[in-house]
Protein backbone atom coordinates (compact mmCIF):
# COMPACT_ATOMS: atom_id res chain seq x y z
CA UNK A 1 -4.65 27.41 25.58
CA UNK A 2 -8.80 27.44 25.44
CA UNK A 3 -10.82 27.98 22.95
CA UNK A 4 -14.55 28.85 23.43
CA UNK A 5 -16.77 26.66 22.14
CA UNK A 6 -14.40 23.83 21.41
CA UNK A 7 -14.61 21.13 18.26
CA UNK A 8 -17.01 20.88 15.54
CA UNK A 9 -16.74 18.12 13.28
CA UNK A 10 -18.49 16.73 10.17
CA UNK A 11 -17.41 14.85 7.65
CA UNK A 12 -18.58 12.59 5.45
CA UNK A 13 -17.05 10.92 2.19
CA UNK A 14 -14.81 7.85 1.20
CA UNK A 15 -11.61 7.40 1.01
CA UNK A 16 -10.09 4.48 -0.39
CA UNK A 17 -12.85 2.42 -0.64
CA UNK A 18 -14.11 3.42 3.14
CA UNK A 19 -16.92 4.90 3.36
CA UNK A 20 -17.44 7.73 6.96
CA UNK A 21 -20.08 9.65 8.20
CA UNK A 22 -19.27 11.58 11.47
CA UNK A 23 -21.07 14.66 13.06
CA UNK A 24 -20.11 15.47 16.87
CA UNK A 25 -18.54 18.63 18.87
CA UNK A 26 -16.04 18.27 21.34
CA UNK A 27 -15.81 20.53 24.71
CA UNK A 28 -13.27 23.42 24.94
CA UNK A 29 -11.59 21.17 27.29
CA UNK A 30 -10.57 18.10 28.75
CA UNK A 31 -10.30 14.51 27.03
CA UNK A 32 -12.54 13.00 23.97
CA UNK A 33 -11.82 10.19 23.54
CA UNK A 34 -12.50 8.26 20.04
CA UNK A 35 -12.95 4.60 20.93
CA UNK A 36 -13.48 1.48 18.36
CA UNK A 37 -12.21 -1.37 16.77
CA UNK A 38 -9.21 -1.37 14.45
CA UNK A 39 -10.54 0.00 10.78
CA UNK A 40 -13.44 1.93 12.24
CA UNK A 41 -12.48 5.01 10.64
CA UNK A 42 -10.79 6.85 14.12
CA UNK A 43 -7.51 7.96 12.65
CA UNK A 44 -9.51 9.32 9.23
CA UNK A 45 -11.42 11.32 11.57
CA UNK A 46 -8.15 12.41 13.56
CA UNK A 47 -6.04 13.21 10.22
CA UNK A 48 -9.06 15.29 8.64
CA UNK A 49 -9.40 17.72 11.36
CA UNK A 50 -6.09 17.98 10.88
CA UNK A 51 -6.26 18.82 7.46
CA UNK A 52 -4.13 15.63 6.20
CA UNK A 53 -6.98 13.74 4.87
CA UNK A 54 -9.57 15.64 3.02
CA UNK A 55 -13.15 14.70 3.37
CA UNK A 56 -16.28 16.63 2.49
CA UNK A 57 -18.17 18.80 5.45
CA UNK A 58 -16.43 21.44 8.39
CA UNK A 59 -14.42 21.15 11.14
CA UNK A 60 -14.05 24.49 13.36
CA UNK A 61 -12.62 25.14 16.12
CA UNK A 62 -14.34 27.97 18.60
CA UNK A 63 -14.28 30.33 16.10
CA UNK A 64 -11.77 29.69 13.83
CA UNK A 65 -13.29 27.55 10.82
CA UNK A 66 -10.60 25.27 9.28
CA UNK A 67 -12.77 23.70 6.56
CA UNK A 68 -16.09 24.91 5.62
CA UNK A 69 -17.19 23.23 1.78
CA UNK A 70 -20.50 25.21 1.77
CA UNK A 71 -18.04 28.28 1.41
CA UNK A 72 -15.13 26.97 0.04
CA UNK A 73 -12.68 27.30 2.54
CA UNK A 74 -10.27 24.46 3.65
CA UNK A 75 -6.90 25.38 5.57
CA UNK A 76 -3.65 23.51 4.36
CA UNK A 77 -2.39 21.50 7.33
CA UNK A 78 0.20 24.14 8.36
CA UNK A 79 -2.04 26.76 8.85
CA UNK A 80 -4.24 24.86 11.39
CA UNK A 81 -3.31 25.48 15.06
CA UNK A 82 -2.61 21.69 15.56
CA UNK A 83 -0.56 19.66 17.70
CA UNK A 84 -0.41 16.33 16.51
CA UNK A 85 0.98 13.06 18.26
CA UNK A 86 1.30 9.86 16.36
CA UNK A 87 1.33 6.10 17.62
CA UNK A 88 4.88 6.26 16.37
CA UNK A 89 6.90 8.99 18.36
CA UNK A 90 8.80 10.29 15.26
CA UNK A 91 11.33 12.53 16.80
CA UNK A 92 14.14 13.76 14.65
CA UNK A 93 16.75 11.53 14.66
CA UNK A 94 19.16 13.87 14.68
CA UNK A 95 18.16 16.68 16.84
CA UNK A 96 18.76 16.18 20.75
CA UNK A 97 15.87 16.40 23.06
CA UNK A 98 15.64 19.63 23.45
CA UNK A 99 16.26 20.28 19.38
CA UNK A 100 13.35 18.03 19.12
CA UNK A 101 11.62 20.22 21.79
CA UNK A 102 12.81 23.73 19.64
CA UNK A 103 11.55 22.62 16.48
CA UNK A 104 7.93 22.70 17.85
CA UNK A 105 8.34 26.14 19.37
CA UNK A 106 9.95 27.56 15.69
CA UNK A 107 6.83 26.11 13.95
CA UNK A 108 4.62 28.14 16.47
CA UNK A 109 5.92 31.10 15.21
CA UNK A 110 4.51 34.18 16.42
CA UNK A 111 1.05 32.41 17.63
CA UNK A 112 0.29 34.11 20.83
CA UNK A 113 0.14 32.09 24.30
CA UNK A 114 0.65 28.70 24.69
CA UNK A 115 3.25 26.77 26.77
CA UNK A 116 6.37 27.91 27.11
CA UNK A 117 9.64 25.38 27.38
CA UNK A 118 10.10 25.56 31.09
CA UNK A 119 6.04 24.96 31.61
CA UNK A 120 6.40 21.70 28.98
CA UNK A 121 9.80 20.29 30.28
CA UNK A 122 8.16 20.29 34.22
CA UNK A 123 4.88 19.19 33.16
CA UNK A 124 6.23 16.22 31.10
CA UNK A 125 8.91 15.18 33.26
CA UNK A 126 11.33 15.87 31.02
CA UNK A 127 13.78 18.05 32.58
CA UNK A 128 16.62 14.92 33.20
CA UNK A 129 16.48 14.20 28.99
CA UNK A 130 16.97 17.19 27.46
CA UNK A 131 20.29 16.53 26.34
CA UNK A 132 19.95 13.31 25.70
CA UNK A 133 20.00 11.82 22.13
CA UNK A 134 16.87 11.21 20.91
CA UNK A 135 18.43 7.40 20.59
CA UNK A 136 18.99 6.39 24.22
CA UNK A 137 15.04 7.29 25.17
CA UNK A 138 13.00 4.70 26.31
CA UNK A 139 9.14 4.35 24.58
CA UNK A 140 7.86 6.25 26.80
CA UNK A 141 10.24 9.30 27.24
CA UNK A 142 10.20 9.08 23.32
CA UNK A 143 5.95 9.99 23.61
CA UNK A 144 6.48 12.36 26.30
CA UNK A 145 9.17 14.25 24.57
CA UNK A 146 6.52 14.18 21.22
CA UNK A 147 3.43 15.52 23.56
CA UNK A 148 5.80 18.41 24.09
CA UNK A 149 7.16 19.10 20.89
CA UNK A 150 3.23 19.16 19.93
CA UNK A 151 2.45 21.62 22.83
CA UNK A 152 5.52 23.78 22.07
CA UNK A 153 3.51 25.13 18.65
CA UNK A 154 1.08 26.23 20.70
CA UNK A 155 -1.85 23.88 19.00
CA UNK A 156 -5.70 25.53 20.02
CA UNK A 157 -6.25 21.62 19.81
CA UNK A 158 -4.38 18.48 20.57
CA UNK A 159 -4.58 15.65 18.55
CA UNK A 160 -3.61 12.16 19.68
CA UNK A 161 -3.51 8.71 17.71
CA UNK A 162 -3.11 5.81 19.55
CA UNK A 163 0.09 7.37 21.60
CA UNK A 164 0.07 4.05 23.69
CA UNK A 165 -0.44 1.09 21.07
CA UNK A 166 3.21 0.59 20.68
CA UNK A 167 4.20 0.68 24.11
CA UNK A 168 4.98 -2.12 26.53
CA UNK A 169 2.79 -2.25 30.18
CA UNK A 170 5.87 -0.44 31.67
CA UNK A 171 6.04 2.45 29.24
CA UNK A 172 2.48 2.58 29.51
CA UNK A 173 2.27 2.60 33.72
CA UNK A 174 5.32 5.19 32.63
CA UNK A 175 3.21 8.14 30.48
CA UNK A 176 -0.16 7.49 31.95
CA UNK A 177 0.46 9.83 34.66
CA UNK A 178 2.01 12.47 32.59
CA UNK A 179 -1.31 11.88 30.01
CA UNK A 180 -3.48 12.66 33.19
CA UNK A 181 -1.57 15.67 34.11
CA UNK A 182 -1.92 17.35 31.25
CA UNK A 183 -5.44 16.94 30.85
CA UNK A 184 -5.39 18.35 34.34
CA UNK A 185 -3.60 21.04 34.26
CA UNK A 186 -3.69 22.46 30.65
CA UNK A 187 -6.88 23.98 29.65
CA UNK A 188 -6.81 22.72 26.18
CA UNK A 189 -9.04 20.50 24.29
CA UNK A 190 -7.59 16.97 23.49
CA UNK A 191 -9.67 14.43 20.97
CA UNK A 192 -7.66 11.25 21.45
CA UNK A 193 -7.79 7.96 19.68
CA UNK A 194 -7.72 4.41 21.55
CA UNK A 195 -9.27 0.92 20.89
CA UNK A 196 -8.17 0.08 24.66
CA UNK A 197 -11.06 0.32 26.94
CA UNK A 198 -8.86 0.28 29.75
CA UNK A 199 -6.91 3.32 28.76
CA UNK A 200 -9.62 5.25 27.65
CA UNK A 201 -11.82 4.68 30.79
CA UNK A 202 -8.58 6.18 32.49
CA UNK A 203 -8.01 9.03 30.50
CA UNK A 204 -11.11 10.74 28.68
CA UNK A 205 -13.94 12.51 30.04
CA UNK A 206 -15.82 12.16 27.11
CA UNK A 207 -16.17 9.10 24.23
CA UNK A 208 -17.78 8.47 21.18
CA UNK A 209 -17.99 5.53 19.99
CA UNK A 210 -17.14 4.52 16.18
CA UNK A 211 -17.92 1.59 14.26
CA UNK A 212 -17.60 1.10 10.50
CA UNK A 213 -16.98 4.79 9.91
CA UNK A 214 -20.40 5.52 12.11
CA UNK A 215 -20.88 6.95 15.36
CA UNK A 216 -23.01 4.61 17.73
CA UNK A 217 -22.75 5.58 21.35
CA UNK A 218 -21.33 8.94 22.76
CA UNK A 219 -21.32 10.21 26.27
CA UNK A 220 -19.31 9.81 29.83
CA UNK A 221 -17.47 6.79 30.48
CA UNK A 222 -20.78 5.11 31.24
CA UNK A 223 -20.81 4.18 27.73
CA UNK A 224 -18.28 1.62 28.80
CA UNK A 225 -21.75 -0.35 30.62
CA UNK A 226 -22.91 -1.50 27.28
CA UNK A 227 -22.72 -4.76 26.23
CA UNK A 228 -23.02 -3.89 22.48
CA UNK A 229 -20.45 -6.35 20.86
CA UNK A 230 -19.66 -4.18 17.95
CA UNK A 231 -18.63 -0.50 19.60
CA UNK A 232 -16.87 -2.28 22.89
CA UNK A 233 -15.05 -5.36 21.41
CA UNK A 234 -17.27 -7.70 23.25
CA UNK A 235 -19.34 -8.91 26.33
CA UNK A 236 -16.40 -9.64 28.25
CA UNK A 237 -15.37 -5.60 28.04
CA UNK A 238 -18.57 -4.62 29.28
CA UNK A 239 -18.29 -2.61 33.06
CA UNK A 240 -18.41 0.43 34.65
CA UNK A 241 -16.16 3.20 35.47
CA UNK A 242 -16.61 4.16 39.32
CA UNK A 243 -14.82 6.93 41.26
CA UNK A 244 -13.44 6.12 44.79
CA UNK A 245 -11.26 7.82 47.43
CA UNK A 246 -7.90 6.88 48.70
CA UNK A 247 -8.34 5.92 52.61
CA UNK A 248 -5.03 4.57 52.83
CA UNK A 249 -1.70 2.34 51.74
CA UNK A 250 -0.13 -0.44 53.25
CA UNK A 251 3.44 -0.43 51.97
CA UNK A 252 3.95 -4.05 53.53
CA UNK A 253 1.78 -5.91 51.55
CA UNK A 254 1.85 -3.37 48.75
CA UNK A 255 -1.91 -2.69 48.57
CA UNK A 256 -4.04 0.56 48.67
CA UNK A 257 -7.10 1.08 50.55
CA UNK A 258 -10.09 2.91 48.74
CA UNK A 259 -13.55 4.17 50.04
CA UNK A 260 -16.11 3.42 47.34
CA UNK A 261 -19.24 4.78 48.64
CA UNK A 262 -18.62 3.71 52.72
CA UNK A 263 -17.00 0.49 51.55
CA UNK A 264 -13.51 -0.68 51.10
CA UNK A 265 -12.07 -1.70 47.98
CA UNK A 266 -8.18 -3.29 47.89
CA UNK A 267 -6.26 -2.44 44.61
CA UNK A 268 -2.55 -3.06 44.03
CA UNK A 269 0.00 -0.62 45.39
CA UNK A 270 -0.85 2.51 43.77
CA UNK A 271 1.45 5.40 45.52
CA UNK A 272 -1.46 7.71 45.94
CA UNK A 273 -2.06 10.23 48.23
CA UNK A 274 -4.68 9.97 50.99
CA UNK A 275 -8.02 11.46 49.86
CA UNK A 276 -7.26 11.48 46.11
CA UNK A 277 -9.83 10.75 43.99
CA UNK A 278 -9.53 7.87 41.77
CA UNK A 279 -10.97 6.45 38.91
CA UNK A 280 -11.95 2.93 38.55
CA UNK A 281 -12.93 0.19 35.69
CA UNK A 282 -14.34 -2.64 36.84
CA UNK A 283 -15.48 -5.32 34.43
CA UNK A 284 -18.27 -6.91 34.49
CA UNK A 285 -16.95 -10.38 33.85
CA UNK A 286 -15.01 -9.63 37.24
CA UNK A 287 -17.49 -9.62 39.54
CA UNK A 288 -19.16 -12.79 41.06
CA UNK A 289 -22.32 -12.77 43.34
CA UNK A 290 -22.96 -14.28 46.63
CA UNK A 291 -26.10 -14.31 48.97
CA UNK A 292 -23.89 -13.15 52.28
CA UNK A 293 -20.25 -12.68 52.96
CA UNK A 294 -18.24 -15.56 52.37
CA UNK A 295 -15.33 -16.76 54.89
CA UNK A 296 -12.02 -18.41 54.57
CA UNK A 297 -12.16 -17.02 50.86
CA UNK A 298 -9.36 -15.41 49.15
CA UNK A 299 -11.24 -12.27 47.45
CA UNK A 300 -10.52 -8.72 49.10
CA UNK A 301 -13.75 -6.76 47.92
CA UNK A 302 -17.04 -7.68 49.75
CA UNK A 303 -19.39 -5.40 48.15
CA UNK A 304 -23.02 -4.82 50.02
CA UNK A 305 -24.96 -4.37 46.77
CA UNK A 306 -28.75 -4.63 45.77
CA UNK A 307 -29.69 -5.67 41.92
CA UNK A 308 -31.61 -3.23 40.55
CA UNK A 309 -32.06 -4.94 36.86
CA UNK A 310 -31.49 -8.24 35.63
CA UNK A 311 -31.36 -9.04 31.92
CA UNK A 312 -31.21 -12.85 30.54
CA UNK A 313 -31.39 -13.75 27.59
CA UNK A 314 -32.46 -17.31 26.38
CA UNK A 315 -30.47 -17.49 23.44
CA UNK A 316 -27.36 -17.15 25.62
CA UNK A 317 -25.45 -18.83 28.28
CA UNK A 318 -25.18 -15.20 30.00
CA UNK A 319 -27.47 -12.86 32.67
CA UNK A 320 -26.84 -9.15 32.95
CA UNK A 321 -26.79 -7.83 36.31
CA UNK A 322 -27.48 -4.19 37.05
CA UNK A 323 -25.89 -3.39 40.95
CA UNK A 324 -25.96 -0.86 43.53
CA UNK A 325 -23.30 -0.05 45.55
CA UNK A 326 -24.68 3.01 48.05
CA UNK A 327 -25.55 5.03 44.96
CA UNK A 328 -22.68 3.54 42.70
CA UNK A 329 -23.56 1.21 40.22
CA UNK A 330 -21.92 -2.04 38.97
CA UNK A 331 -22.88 -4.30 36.24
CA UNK A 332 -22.01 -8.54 36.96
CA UNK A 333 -21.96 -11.19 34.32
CA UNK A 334 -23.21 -14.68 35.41
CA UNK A 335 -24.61 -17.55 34.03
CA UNK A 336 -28.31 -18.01 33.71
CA UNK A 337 -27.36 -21.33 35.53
CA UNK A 338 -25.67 -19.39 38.47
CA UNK A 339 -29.03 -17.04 38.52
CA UNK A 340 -31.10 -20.11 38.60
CA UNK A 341 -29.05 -21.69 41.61
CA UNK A 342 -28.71 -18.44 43.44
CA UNK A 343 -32.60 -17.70 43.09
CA UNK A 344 -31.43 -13.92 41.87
CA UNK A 345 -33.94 -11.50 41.50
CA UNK A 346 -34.89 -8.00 41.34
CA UNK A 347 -34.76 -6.18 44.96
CA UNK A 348 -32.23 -8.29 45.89
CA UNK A 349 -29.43 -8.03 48.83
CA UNK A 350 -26.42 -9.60 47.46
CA UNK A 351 -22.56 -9.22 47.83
CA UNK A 352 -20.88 -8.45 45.32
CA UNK A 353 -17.61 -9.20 44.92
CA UNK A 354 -14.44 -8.50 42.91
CA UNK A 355 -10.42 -9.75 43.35
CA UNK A 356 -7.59 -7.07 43.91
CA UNK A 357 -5.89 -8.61 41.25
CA UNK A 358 -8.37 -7.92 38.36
CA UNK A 359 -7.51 -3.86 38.71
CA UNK A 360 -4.12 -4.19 36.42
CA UNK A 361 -1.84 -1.10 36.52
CA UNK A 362 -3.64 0.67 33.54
CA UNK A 363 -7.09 0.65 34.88
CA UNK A 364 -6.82 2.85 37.99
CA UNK A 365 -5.35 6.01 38.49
């Protein structure tokens, strides 16, 4: 279900000693994602849209207003159009599957539209567990079975809290592709909440950026190219998110082939179809530099790149390099010694390049 004019948040208070002040919208659609560290205030944010927390300020949603202080209005939890998913599954123990499944349509009540069972079940994957005991699910048939028991109320917003963080890399590879689906195929706004750059570079089409109950950057998954230590864990997260096209598989040595602007990448075995699009993190602490091609070298991805910035700082050990890539740009992380040697400059021809086996499962589509 859409709304018109999406998510508007802002809130501002304390709560148990924790002091936030938050003002951003959200589109009527697709993924925002809210990134930062443990503690930075993302699941306050989460649970006072949802009415669970109460902090001073409004939260709307297109043109339903849910809390409004300047008028006195504030919507108990169970009147807000909400579907909620917690890090923590927390299915009924006793209910089947498809009990589980039930309950969310009987809390919908008589809301109009929405997903209907058949719709969630295919979307999700989750035709084969229905009648299965909530007991003998997995991790991640446990989340997907909660994403549907939150779509089943028919939510004008989805709401999701670290659904990943207590999965293993399995369950993880597992939901990812049902996570992407949705946000493909649903036309519903979802504000999700991650302190994995990976997973959020995967998922969201949006991100804002908290720190310390503050929002610092906000934009497209370009925000991901900072090196600001406090709103992306660290230097060694910095990178960029790139889009490339599948050119082809080679089921023998279990690679895939991908065009990234005229030139070939090599990821692991991804089971993609030829011509998808797919999206790509690659950090910045992954790529080395050389002046021409090496040979008799291990390393799969030979990027023909030019620098187009270079940032060192004297202080540190480190040099930023900004890259292009036909058009794309990647950022590299040397040493100032390496830019030294190398006689790097501005203008530059270099080739960048990258291993196969730096693009784990959860950083590519």
């Amino acid at each position: 279900m859409s709304v018109d004019t999406g998510l508007d948040v802002r809130l501002s208070g304390a709560l148990g000693g924790f002091g936030l002040n938050v003002a951003f919208t959200a589109p009527a659609s697709g993924v925002t994602a809210l990134y930062g560290p443990s503690g930075s205030g993302k699941t306050t944010v989460l649970r006072a849209v949802a009415g669970l927390s109460r902090l001073s300020g409004r939260v709307a949603v297109g043109d339903e207003i849910w809390q409004d202080d300047a008028t006195g209005r504030f919507l108990k939890p169970h009147r807000r159009a909400v579907g909620y998913v917690f890090q923590e599954a927390s299915l009924f123990p006793h209910l089947s599957v498809r009990g589980n499944l039930g309950y969310g349509r009987r809390r919908a009540g008589e809301r109009p539209s929405g997903a209907d069972f058949d719709e969630v079940v295919d979307l999700l994957g989750i035709a084969p567990l229905v009648e299965r005991a909530t007991a003998r699910l997995s991790g991640g048939e446990r989340q997907r079975v909660a994403v549907g028991r939150a779509l089943l109320t028919k939510p004008k917003i989805l709401l999701m809290d670290e659904p990943l963080a207590a999965l293993d890399r399995a369950s993880k590879a597992e939901i990812l592709p049902y996570l992407e689906r949705l946000n493909r195929e649903r036309n519903i706004p979802i504000v999700y909440v991650s302190h994995d750059v990976a997973e959020v570079a995967r998922l969201a089409d949006r991100v804002i950026a908290i720190s310390a109950g503050r929002i610092g950057l906000q934009g497209g998954v370009e925000v991901f190219e900072s090196f600001d230590v406090d709103l992306t864990g660290g230097r060694a997260e910095a990178g960029t998110v790139v889009t490339a096209r599948v050119a082809g598989e080679d089921a023998a040595y279990q690679i895939t082939r991908l065009d990234l602007a005229g030139q070939t990448v090599v990821i692991p075995f991804a089971g993609l179809a030829e011509g998808r699009e797919v999206r790509l993190r690659i950090r910045a602490r992954d790529v080395a530099i050389a002046l021409k091609r090496p040979v008799g070298i291990s390393i799969r991805n030979m990027l023909d790149a030019t620098i187009v910035g270079l940032e060192a700082d004297p202080d540190s050990a480190f040099a930023d390099l900004h890259l292009d890539v036909g058009g794309v740009g990647l950022r590299a992380q040397l040493t100032r010694e390496a830019v030294a040697e190398l006689g790097l400059r501005d203008g530059m021809s270099v080739v960048a390049l990258v291993k196969s086996v730096s693009f784990e499962p959860e950083t590519f589509t």
